[in-house]
C-alpha atoms as a PDB file:
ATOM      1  CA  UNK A   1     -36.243  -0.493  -5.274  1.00  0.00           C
ATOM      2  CA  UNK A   2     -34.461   0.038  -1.590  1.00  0.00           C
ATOM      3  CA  UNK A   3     -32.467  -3.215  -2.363  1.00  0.00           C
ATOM      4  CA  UNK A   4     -31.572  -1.810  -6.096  1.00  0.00           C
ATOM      5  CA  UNK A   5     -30.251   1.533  -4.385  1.00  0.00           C
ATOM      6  CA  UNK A   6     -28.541   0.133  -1.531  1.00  0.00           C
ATOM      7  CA  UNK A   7     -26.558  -2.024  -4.096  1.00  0.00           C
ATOM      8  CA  UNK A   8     -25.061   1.032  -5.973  1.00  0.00           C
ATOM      9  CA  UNK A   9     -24.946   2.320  -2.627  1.00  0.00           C
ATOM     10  CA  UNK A  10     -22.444  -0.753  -1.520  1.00  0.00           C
ATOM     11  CA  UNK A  11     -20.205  -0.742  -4.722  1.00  0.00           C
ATOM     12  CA  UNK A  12     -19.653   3.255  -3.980  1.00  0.00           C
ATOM     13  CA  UNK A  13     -18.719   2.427  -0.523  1.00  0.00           C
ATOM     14  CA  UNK A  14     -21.677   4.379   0.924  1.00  0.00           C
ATOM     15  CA  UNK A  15     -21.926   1.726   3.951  1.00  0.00           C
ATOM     16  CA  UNK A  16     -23.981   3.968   6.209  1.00  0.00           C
ATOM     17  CA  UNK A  17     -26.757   4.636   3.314  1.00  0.00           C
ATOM     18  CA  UNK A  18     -26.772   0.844   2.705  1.00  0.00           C
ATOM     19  CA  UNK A  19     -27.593   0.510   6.509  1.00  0.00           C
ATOM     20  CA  UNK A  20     -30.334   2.797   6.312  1.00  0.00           C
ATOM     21  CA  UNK A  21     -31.726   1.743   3.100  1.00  0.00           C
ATOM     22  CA  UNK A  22     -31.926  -1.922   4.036  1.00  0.00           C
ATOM     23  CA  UNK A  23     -32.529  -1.866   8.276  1.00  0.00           C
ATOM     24  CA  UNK A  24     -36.543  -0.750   7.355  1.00  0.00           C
ATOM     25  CA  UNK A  25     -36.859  -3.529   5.024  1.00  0.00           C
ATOM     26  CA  UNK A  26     -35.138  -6.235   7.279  1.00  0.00           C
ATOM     27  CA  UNK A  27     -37.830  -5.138  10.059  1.00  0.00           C
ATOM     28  CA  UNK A  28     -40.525  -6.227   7.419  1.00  0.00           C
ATOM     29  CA  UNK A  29     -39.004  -9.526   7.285  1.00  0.00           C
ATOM     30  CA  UNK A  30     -37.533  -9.373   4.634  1.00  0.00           C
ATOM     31  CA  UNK A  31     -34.816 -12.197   4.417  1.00  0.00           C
ATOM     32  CA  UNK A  32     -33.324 -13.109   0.958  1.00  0.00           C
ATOM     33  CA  UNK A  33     -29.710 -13.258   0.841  1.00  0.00           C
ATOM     34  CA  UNK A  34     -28.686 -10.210  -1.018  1.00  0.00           C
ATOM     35  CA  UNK A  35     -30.294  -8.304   1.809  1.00  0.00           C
ATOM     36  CA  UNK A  36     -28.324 -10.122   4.326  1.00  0.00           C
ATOM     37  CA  UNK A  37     -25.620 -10.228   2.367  1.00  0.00           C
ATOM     38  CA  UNK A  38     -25.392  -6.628   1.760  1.00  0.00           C
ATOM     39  CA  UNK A  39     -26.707  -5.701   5.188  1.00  0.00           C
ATOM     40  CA  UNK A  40     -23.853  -7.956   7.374  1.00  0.00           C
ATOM     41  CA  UNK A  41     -21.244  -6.349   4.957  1.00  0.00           C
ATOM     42  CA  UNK A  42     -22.108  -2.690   5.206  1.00  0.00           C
ATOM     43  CA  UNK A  43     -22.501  -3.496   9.362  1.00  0.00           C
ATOM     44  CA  UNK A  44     -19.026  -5.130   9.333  1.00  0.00           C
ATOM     45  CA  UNK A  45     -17.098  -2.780   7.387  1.00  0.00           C
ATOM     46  CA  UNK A  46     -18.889  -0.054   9.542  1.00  0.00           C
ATOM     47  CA  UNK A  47     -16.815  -1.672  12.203  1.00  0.00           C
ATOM     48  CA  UNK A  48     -20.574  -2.401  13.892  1.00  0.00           C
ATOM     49  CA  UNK A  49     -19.138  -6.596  14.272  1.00  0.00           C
ATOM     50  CA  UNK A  50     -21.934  -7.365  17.132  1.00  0.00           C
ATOM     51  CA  UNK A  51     -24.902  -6.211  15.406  1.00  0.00           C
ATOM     52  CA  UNK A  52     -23.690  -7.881  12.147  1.00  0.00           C
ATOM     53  CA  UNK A  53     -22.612 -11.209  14.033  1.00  0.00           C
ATOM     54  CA  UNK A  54     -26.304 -11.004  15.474  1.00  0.00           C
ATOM     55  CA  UNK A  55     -27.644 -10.855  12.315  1.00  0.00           C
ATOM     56  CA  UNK A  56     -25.675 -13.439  11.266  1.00  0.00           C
ATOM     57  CA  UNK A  57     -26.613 -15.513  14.081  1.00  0.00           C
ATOM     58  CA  UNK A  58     -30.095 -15.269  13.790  1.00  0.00           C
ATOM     59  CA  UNK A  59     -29.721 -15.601   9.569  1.00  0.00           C
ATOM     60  CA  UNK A  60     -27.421 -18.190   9.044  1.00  0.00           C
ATOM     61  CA  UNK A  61     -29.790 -20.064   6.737  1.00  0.00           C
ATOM     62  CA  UNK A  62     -29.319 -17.408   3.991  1.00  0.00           C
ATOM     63  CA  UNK A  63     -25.329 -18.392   4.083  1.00  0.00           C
ATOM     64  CA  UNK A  64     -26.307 -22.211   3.809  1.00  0.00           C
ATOM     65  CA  UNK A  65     -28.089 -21.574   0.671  1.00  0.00           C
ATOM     66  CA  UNK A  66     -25.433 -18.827  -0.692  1.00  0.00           C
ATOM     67  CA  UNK A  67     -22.541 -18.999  -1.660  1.00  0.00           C
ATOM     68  CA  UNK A  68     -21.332 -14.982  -1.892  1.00  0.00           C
ATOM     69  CA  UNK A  69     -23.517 -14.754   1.212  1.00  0.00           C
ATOM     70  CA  UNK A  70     -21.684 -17.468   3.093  1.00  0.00           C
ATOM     71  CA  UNK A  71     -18.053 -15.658   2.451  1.00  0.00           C
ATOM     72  CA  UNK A  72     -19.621 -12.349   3.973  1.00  0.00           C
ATOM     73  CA  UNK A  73     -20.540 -14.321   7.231  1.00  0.00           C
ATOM     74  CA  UNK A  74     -17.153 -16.277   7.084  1.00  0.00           C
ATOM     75  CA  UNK A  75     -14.853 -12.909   6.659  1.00  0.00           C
ATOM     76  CA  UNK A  76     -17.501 -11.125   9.474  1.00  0.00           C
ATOM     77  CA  UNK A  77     -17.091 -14.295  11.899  1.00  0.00           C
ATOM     78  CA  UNK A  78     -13.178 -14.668  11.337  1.00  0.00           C
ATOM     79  CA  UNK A  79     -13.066 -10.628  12.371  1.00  0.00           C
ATOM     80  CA  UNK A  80     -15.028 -11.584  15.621  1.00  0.00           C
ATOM     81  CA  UNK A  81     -13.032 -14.197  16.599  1.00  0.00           C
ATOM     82  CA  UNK A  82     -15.481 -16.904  15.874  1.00  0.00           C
ATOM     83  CA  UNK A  83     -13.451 -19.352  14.325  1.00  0.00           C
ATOM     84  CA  UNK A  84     -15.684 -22.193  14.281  1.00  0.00           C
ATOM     85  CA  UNK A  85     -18.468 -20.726  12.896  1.00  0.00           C
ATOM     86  CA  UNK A  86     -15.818 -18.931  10.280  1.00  0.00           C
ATOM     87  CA  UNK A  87     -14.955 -22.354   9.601  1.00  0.00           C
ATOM     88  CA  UNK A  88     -18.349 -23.253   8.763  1.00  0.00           C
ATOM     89  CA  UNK A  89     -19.386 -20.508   6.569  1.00  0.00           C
ATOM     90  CA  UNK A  90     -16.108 -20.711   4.631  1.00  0.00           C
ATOM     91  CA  UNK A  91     -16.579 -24.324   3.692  1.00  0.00           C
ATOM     92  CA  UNK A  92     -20.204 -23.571   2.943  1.00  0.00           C
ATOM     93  CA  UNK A  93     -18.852 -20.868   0.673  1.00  0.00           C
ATOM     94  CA  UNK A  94     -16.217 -23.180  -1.065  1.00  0.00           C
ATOM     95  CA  UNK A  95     -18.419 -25.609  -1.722  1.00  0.00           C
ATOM     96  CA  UNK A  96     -20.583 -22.994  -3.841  1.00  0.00           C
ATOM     97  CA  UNK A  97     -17.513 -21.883  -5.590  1.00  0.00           C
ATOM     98  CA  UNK A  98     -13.960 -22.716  -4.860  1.00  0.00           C
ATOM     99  CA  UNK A  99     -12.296 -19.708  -6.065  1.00  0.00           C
ATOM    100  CA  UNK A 100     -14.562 -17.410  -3.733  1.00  0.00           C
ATOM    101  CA  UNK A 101     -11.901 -14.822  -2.459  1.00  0.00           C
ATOM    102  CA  UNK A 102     -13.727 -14.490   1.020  1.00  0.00           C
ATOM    103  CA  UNK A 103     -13.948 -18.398   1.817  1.00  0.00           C
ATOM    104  CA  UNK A 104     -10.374 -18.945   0.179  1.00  0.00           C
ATOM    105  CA  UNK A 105      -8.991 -16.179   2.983  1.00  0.00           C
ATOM    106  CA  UNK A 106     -11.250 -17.114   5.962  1.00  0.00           C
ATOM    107  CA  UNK A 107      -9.919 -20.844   5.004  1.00  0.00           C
ATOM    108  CA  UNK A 108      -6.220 -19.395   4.982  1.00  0.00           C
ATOM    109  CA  UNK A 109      -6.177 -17.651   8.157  1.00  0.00           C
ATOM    110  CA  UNK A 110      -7.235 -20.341   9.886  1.00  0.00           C
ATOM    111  CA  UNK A 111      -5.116 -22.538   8.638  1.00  0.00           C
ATOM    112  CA  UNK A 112      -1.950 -20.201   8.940  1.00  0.00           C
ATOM    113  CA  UNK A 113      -3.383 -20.407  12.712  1.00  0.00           C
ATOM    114  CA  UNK A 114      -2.935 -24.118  13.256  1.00  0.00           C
ATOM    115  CA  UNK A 115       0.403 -23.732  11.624  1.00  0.00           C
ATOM    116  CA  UNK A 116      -0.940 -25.636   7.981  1.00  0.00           C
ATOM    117  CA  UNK A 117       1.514 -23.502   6.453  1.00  0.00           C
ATOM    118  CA  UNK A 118       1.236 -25.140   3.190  1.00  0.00           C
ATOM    119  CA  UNK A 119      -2.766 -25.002   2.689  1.00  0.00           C
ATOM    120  CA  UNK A 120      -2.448 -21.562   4.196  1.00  0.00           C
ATOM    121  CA  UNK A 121      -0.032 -20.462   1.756  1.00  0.00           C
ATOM    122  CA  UNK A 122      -1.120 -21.973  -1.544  1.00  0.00           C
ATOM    123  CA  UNK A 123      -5.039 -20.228  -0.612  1.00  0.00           C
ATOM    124  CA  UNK A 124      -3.572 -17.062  -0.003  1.00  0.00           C
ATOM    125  CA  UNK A 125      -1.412 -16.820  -3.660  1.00  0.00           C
ATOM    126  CA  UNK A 126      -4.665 -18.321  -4.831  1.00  0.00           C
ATOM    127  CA  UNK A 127      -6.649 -14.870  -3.387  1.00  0.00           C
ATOM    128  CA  UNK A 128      -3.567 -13.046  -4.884  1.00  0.00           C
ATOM    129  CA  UNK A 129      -4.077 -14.475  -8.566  1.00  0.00           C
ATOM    130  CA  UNK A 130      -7.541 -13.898  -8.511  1.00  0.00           C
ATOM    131  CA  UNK A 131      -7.789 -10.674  -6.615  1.00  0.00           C
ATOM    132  CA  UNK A 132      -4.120  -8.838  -7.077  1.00  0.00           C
ATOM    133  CA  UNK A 133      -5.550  -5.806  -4.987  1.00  0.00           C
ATOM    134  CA  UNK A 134      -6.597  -7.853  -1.677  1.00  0.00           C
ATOM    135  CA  UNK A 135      -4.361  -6.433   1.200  1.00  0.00           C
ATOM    136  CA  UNK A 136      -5.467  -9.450   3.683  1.00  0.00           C
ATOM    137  CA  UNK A 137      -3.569 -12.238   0.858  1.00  0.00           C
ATOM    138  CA  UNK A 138      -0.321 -10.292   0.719  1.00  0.00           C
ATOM    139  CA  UNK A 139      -0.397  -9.499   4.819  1.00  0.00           C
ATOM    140  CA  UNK A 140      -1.284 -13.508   5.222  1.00  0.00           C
ATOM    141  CA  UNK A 141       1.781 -14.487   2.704  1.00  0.00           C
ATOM    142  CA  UNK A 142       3.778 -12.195   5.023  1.00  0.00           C
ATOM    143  CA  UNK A 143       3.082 -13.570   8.389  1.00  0.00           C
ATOM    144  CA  UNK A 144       3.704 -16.674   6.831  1.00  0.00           C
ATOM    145  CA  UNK A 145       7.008 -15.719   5.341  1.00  0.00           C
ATOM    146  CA  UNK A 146       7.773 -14.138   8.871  1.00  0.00           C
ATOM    147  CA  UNK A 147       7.069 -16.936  11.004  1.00  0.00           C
ATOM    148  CA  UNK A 148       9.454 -18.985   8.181  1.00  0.00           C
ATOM    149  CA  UNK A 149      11.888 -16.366   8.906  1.00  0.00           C
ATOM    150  CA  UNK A 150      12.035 -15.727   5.387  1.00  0.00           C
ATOM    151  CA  UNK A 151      12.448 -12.031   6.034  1.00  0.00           C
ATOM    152  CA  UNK A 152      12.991 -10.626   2.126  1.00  0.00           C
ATOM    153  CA  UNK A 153       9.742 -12.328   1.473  1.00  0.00           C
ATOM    154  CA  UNK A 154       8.358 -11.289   4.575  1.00  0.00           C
ATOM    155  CA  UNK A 155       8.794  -7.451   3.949  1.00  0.00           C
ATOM    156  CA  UNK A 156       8.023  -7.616   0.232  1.00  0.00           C
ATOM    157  CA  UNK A 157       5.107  -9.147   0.856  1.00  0.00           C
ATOM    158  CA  UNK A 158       3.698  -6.643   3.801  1.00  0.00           C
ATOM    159  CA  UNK A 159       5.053  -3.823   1.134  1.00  0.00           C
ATOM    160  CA  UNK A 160       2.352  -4.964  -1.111  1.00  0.00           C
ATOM    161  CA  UNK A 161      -0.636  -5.409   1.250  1.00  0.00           C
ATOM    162  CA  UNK A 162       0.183  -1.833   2.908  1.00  0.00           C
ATOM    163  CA  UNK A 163      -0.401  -0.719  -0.848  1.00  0.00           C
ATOM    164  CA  UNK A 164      -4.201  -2.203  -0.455  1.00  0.00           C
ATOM    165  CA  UNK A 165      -4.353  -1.578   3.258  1.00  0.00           C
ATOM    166  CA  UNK A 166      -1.907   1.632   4.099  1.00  0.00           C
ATOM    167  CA  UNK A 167      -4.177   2.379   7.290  1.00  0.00           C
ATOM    168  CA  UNK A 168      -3.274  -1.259   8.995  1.00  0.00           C
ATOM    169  CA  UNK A 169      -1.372  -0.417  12.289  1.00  0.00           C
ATOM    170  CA  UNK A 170      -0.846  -4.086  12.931  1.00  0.00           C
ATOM    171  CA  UNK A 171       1.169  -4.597   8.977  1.00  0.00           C
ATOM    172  CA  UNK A 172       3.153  -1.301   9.597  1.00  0.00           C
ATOM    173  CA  UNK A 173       4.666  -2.446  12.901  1.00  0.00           C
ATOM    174  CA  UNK A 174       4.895  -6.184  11.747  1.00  0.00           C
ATOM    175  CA  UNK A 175       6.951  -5.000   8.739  1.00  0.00           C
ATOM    176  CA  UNK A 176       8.996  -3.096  11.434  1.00  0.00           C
ATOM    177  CA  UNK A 177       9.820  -6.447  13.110  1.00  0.00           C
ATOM    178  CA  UNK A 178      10.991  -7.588  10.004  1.00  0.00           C
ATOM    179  CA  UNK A 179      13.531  -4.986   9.395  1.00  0.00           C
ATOM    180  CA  UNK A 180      14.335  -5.555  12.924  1.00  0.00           C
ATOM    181  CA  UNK A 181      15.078  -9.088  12.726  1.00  0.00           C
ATOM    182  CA  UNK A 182      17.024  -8.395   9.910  1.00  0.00           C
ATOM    183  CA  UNK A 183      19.312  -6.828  11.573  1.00  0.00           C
ATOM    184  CA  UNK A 184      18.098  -3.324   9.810  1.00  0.00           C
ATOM    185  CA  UNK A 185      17.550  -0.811  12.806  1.00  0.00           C
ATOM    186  CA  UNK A 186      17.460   2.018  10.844  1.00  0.00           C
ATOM    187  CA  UNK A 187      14.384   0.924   8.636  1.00  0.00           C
ATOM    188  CA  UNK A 188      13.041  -0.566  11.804  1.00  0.00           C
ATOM    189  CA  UNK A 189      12.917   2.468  13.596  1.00  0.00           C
ATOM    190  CA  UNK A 190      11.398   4.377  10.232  1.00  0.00           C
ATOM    191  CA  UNK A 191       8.864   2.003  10.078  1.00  0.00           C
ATOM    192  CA  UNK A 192       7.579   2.231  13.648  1.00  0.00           C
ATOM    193  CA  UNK A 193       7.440   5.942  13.496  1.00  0.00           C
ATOM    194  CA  UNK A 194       5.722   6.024  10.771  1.00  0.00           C
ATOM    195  CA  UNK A 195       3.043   3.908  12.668  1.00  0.00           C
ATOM    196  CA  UNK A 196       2.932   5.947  15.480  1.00  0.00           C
ATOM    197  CA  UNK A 197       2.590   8.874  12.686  1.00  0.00           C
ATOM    198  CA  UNK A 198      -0.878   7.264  12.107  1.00  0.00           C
ATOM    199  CA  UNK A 199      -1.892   7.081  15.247  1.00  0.00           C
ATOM    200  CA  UNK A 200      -0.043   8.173  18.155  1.00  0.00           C
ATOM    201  CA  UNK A 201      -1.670   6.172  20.957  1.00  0.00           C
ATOM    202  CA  UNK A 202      -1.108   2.561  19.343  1.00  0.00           C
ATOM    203  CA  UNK A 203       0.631   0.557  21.988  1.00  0.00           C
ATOM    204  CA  UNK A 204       2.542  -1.643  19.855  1.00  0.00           C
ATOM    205  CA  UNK A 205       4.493   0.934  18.003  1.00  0.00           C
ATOM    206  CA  UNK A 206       5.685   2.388  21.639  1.00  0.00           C
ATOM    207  CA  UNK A 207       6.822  -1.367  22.796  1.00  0.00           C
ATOM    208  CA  UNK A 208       8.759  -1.664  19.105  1.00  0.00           C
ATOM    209  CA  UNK A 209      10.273   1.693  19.287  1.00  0.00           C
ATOM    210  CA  UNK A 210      11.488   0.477  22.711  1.00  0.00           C
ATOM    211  CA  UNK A 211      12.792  -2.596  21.061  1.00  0.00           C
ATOM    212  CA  UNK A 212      14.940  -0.607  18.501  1.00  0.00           C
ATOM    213  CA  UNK A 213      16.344   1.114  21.895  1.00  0.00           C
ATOM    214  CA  UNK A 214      17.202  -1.587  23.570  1.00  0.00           C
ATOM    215  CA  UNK A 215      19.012  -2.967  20.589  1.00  0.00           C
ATOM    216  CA  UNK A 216      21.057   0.261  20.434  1.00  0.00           C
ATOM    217  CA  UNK A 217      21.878  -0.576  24.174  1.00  0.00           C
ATOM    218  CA  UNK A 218      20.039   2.892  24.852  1.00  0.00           C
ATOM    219  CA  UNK A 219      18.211   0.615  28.176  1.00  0.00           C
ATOM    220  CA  UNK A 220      16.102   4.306  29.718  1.00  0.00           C
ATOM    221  CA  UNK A 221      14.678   5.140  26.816  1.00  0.00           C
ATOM    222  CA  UNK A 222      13.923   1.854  26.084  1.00  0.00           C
ATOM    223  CA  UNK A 223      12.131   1.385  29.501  1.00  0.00           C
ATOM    224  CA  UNK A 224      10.376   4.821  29.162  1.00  0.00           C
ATOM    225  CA  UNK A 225       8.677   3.335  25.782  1.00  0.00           C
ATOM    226  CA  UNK A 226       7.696  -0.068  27.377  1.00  0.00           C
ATOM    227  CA  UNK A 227       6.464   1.976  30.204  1.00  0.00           C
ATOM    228  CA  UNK A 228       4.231   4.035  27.560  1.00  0.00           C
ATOM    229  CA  UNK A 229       3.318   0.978  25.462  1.00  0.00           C
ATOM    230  CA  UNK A 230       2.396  -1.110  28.417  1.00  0.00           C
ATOM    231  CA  UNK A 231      -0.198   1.630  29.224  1.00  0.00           C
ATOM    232  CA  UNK A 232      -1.513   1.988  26.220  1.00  0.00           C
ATOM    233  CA  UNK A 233      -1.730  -2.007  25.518  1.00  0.00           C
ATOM    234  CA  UNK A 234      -1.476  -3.850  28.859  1.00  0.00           C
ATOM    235  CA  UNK A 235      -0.712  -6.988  25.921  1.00  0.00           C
ATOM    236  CA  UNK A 236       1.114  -5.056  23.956  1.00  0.00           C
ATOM    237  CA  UNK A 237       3.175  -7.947  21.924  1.00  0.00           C
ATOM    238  CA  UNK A 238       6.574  -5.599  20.993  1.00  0.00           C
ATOM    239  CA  UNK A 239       6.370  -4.433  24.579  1.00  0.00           C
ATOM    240  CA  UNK A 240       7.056  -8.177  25.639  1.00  0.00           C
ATOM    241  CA  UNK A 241       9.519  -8.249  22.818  1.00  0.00           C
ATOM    242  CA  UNK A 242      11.356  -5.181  23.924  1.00  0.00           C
ATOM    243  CA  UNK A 243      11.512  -6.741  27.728  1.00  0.00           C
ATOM    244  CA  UNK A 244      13.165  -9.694  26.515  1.00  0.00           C
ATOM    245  CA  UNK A 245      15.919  -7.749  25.018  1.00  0.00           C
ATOM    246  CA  UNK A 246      16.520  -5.679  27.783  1.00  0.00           C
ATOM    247  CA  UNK A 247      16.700  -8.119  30.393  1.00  0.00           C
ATOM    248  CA  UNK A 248      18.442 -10.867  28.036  1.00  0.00           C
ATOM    249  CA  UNK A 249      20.713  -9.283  25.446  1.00  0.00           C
ATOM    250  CA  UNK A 250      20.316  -4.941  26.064  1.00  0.00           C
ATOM    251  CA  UNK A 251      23.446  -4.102  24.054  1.00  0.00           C
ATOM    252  CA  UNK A 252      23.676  -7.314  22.095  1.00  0.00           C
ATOM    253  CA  UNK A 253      22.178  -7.379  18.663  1.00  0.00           C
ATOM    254  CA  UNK A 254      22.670 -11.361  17.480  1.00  0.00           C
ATOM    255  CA  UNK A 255      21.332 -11.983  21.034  1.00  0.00           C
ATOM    256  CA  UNK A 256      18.544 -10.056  20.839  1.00  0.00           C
ATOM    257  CA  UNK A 257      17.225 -11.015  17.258  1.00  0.00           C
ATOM    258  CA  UNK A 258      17.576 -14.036  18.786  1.00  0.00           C
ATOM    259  CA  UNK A 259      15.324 -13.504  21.619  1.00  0.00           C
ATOM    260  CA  UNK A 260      12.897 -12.165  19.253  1.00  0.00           C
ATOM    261  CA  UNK A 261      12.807 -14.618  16.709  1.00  0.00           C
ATOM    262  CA  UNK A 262      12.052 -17.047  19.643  1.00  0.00           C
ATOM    263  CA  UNK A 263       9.600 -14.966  20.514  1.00  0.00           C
ATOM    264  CA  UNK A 264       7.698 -14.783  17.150  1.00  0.00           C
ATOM    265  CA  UNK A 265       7.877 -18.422  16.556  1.00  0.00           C
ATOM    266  CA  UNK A 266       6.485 -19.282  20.202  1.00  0.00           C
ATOM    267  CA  UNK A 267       3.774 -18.124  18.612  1.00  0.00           C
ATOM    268  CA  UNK A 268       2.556 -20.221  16.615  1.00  0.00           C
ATOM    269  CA  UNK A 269       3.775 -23.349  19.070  1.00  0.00           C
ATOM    270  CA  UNK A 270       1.504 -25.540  19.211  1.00  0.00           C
ATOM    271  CA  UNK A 271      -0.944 -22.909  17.763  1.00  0.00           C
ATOM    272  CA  UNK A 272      -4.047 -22.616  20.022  1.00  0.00           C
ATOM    273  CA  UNK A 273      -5.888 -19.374  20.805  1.00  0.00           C
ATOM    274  CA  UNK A 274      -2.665 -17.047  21.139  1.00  0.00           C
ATOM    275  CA  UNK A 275      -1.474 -17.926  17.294  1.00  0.00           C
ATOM    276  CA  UNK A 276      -5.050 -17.853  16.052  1.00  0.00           C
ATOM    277  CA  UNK A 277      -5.475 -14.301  17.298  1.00  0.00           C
ATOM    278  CA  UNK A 278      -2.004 -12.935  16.379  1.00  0.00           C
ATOM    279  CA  UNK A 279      -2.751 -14.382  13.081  1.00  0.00           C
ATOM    280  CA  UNK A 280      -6.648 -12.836  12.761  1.00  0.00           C
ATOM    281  CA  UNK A 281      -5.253  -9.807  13.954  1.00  0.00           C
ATOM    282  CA  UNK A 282      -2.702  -8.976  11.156  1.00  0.00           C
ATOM    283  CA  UNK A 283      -5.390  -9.607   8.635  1.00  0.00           C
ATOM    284  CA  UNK A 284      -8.002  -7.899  10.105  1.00  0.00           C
ATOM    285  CA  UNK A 285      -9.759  -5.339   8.248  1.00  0.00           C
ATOM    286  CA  UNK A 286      -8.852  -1.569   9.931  1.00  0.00           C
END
């Protein structure tokens, strides 16, 4: 009965009630994958990732033997920056079914991270075709188009997943980079504020603002907004971004994109843990 209710309780988007329905029947020991399955996904969506990664941890048997289940552990390990066990779970879920939306975009991401731009590409349109309304495909076809430097694609693309996803800081300032690199300030500098609009302590939105700026050759409020972004996000990506314009090309727009283009394909150079995350983060769930 508690797993019947918590089930309507997950397609309403009740996540909390789910939690509560299903936590007092996981202390009996109760295992079987739609628990688990329904349990990790309320936790992760929650935005509870190291109770739900426990879970996962100590339940991993229900994703070998489950298909549905073992895309819920891939999409909640890929969040947590666990890409090998991601890995795992999306092959596991694959196998079960090949056109499993979680596995195909676990699979994609991590791909897109090593730089298999092809396999990442084709799995994301796949996710697209099958699931027209899933913000992470259309943010992954963007990244991709970006690091291409495809930047029509690139903002057409991020368009579409902000549609699915309009409360994703990272998409919002991304598709400000690509109005930036297109040489459009104007919509660059919309863009951004309309970020910050969301939420005005986000670092990166600061360190892109400054970017605009310092494209404009406008160096002291540029610094001011590195100064602001670097406090709020000691990594702060557009921060860095903004720096190298102002100490390579402040007043110089061709110089600058250039800087920043450089920028944004370093990277995925030689991908490693810097592209992985930069990749993970754009299509993480917010």
């Amino acid at each position: 009965m508690r797993l019947n209710l918590a089930t309507c309780e997950y397609f309403n988007g009740r996540y909390e009630q789910v939690a509560q329905l299903l936590e007092p029947l996981y202390a009996t020991e109760h295992r079987d994958a739609n628990l688990m399955r329904l349990l990790i996904s309320a936790f992760h969506h929650l935005g509870h990732i190291e109770q739900a990664v426990s879970l996962a941890e100590d339940n991993e048997r229900a994703a070998r033997e489950d298909g549905p289940t073992a895309g819920v552990f891939a999409l909640l390990y890929l969040d947590a920056s666990r890409a090998g066990p991601a890995a795992r779970c999306a092959k596991w879920a694959l196998a079960a079914h090949p056109d499993s939306v979680d596995g195909l975009i676990v699979q994609a991401t991590l791909d897109a991270a090593e730089l298999r731009a092809p396999q990442a590409i084709a799995q994301y349109r796949r996710v697209t075709e099958l699931a027209p309304d899933n913000g992470r495909a259309w943010i992954g076809l963007g990244t991709m188009a970006l690091l291409a430097q495809d930047f029509p694609a690139a903002k057409a693309h991020f368009e579409q997943g902000l549609r699915y996803l309009p409360g994703h800081l990272g998409t919002w300032t991304t598709l400000g980079w690509t109005h930036l690199l297109a040489g459009d300030l104007a919509a660059a500098e919309t863009t951004f504020r309309k970020t910050l609009e969301r939420d005005r302590n986000y670092g990166e939105a600061h360190g892109a603002l400054a970017a605009v700026a310092a494209l404009q050759g406008r160096q002291n409020e540029a610094q001011r907004s590195v100064e602001v972004a670097l406090r709020l996000d000691p990594a702060s990506l557009s921060a860095k971004f903004a720096q190298a314009v102002l100490t390579g090309a402040a007043g110089n727009p061709e110089a600058a994109r250039q800087l920043i283009m450089n920028t944004v394909a370093a990277l995925g150079a030689g991908a490693g843990p810097r592209a992985a995350g930069y990749l993970r983060e754009l299509t993480r769930r917010q």
